[in-house]
Structure formats: C-alpha cells, structure tokens
Protein backbone atom coordinates (compact mmCIF):
# COMPACT_ATOMS: atom_id res chain seq x y z
CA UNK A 1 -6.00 24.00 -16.72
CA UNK A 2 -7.75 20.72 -15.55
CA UNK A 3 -11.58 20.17 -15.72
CA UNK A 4 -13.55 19.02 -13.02
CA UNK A 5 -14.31 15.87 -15.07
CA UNK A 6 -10.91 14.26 -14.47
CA UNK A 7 -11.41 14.56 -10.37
CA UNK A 8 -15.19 12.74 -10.93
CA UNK A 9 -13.51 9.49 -10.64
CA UNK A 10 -11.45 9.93 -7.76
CA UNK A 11 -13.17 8.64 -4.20
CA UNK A 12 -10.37 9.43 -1.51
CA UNK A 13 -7.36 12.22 -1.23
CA UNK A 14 -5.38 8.89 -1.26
CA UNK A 15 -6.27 8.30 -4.58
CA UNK A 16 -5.54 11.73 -5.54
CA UNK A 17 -2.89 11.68 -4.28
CA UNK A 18 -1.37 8.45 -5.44
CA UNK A 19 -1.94 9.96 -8.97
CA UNK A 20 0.22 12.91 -7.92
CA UNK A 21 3.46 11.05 -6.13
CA UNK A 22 2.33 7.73 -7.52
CA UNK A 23 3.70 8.28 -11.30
CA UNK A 24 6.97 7.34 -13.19
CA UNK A 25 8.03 11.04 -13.08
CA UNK A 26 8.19 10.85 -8.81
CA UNK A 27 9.91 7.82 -8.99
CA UNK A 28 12.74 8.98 -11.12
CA UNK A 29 13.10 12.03 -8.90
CA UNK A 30 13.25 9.91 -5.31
CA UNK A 31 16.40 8.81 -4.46
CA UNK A 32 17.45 5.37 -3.38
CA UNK A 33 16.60 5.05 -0.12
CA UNK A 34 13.47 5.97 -0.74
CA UNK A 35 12.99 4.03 -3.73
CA UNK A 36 14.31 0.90 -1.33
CA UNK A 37 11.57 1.88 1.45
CA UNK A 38 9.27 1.99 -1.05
CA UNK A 39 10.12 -1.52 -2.61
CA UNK A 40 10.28 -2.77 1.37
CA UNK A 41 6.79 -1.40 2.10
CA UNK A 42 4.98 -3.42 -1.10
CA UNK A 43 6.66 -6.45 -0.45
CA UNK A 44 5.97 -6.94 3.51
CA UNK A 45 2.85 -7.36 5.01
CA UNK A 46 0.76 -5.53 7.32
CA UNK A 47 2.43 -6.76 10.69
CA UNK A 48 5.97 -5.31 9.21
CA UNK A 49 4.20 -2.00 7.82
CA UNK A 50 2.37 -1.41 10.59
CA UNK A 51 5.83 -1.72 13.16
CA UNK A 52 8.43 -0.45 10.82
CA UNK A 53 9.23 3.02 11.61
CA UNK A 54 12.05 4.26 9.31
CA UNK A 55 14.18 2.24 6.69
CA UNK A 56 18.28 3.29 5.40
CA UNK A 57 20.35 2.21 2.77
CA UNK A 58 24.10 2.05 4.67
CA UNK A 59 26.94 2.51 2.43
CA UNK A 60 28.91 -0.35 1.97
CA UNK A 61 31.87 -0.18 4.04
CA UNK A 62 34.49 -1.68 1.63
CA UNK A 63 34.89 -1.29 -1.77
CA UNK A 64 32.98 -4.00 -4.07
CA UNK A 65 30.71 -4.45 -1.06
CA UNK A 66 26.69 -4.68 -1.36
CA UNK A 67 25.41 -1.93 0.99
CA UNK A 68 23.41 -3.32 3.75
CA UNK A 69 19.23 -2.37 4.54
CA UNK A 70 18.89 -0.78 7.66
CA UNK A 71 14.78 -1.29 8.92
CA UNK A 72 13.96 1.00 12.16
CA UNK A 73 11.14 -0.93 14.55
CA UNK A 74 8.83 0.49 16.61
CA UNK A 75 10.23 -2.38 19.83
CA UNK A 76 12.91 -4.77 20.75
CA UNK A 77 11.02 -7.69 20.17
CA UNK A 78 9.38 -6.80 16.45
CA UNK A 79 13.50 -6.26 15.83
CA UNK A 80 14.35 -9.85 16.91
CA UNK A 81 11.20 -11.77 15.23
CA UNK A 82 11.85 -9.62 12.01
CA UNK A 83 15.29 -10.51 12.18
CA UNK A 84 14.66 -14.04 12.31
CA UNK A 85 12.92 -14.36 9.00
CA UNK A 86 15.88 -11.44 7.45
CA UNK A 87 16.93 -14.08 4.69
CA UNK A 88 13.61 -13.99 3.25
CA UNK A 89 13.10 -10.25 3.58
CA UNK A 90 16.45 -10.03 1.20
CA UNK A 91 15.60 -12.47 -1.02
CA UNK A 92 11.86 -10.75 -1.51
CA UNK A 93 14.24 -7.51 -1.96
CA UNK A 94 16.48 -9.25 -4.39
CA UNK A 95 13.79 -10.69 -6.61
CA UNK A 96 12.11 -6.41 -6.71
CA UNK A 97 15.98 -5.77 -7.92
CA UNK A 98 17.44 -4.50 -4.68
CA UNK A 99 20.64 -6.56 -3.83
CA UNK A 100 21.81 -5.70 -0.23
CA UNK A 101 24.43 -7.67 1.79
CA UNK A 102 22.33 -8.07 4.59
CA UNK A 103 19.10 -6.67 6.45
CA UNK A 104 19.88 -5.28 9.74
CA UNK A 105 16.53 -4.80 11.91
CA UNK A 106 17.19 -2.05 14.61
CA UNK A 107 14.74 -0.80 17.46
CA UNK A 108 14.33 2.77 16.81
CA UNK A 109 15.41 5.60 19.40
CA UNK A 110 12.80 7.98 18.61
CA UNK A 111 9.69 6.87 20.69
CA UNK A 112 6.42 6.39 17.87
CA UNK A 113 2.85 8.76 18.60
CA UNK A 114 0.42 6.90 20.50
CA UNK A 115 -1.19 4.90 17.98
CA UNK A 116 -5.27 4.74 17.70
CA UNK A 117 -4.82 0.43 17.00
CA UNK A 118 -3.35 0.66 20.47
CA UNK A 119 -6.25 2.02 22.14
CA UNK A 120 -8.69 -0.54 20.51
CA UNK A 121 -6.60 -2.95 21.43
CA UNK A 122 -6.72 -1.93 25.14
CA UNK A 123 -10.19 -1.11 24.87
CA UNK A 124 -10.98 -4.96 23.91
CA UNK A 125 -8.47 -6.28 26.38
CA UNK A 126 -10.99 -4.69 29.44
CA UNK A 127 -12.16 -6.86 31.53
CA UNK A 128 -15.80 -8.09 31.00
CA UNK A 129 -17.87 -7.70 34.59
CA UNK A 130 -18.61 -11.02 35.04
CA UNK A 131 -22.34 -12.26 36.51
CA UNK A 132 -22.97 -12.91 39.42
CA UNK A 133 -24.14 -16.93 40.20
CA UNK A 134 -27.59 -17.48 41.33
CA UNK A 135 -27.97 -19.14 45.03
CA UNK A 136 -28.11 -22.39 43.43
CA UNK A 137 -24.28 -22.08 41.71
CA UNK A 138 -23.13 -20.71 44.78
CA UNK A 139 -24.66 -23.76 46.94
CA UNK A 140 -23.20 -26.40 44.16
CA UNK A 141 -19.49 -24.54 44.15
CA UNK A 142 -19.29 -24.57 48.15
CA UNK A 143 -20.65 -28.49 47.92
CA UNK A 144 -17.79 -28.84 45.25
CA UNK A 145 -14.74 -27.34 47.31
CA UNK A 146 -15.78 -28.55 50.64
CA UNK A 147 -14.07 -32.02 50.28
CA UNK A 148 -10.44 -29.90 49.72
CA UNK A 149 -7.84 -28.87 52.43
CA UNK A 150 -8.88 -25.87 54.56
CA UNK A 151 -5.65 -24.28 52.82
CA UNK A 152 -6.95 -24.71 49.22
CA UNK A 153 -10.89 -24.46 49.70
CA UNK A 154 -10.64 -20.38 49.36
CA UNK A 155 -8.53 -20.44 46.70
CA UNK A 156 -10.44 -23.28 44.72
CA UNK A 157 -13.75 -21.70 45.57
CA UNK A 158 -13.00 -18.16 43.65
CA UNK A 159 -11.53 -20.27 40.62
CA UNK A 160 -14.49 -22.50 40.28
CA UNK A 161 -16.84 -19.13 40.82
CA UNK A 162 -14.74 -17.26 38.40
CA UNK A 163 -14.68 -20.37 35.95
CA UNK A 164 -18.89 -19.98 36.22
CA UNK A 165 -19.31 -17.17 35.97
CA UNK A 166 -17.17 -16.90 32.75
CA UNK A 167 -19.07 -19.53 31.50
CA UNK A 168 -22.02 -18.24 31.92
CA UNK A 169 -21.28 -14.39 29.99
CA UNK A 170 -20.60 -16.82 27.38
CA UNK A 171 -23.78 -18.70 27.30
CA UNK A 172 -22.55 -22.09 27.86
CA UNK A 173 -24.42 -24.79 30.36
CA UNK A 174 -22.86 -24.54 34.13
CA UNK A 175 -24.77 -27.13 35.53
C-alpha cells in the first residue's frame, strides 16, 4: 500500500506518470519499435516532435541487412525538409545505439486532429484593421501619386495609403 507522502512531490499527472511508464522495468517490456520511437523523440527537436506522426522499424529486406527507420509526417513538405538533413538524424540514432540502413521520411495517410497550435497560429495571422489617415495624410498621398501615369496613380495611391497606415498601427513617424 503506498502513503500519500510519496505523491506530495509530484506537481503534474505527467510526472506521475513518467514514474509509472518512465522506469527500467517499462523499457525492458516495450519492444523495438517503440524503444526506437522513443530514442527518435529525445534526440529531435520540437519542430520534428511536433510534425512526426508515427515512426516503424522495417525489416531488413536481405539477410545481413540493417533494417531501415520509417518516420510518418504530418505533410509533404515536413517529409522532404526532414529528409534532407536524414544523414544526421541516423547518425544522432547511431550514436543512442540504433544502427539503421537508412531513414525513410514518409507523409502519413491518416489525416492528424485539428491541432490547437494551428488555431493560434491563424488567430495571429488575422489581419490587423488598419487606421484610417487623417485629412492631412490623405492630402500628402494624393500630392505624392499625382505626378504618376493615370494607369498607375490608383494602384500607387492604395499602396502608399496602405504603407501609412501600417506605419502608423506601428507607431512609427509618417510624415
């Protein structure tokens, strides 16, 4: 029977539970692949943990052969830049004692959960509403563009007014 004593030091139910799976007795009892993921998760960083998706140890397909590391993305184009550094990847893996062949990066087929990140993200890539310009900006933008062909004035008026009024949600001088 445990005492409440030995739970006074733990702060989260990842901590807890790190001392339950976390221990030399679960890693004897996981099998390769998992022990591989495992080994793949502490040596990448956060970009690679946060778009890998599923990892497989592939049998070797010939006798005396090093079986090859097969890393699931979440897209195409995490799959091509991981690939590019996939010499590093197994030599990291080498050095934490797993020896594959090679490192095959594969977009997975399974479509990932919506993921909170990518809401932030979204949420910070709105559009800020932009101020209007005060009679004055407006009078100095129309003096500015009125020397340019009829064709371009328009165009070069909303980019000059857009430029301003960017400028000026950021605080910086416009005049």
């Amino acid at each position: 029977m445990t005492s409440v004593d030995e739970f006074a030091n733990i702060s989260s139910v990842g901590e807890a539970l790190k001392g339950i799976f976390d221990t030399p007795q679960a890693r004897r009892a996981m099998g390769p692949g998992r022990m591989a993921q495992r080994a793949w998760f502490q040596m990448v960083g956060p970009v690679e943990r946060e778009h890998t998706c599923g990892t497989y140890v592939a049998e070797p397909r010939r006798q005396g052969d090093k079986p090859t590391f097969v890393v699931y993305t979440d897209t195409r184009a995490r799959a091509v830049d991981f690939n590019a550094n996939r010499e590093v990847y197994r030599a990291r893996m080498a050095a934490a004692g797993w020896d594959f062949g090679e490192i095959v990066f594969k977009q997975t087929k399974r479509p990932r959960a919506e993921k909170k990140k990518t809401a932030q993200r979204e949420a910070k890539a709105a559009p800020a509403l932009l101020p209007e310009l005060t009679a004055e900006e407006e009078a100095y933008v129309r003096a500015a563009v009125a020397s340019q062909p009829e064709h371009l004035r328009e165009k070069a008026y909303k980019a000059m007014s857009a430029s301003m009024r960017r400028r000026k949600l950021d605080g910086t001088q416009n005049l």
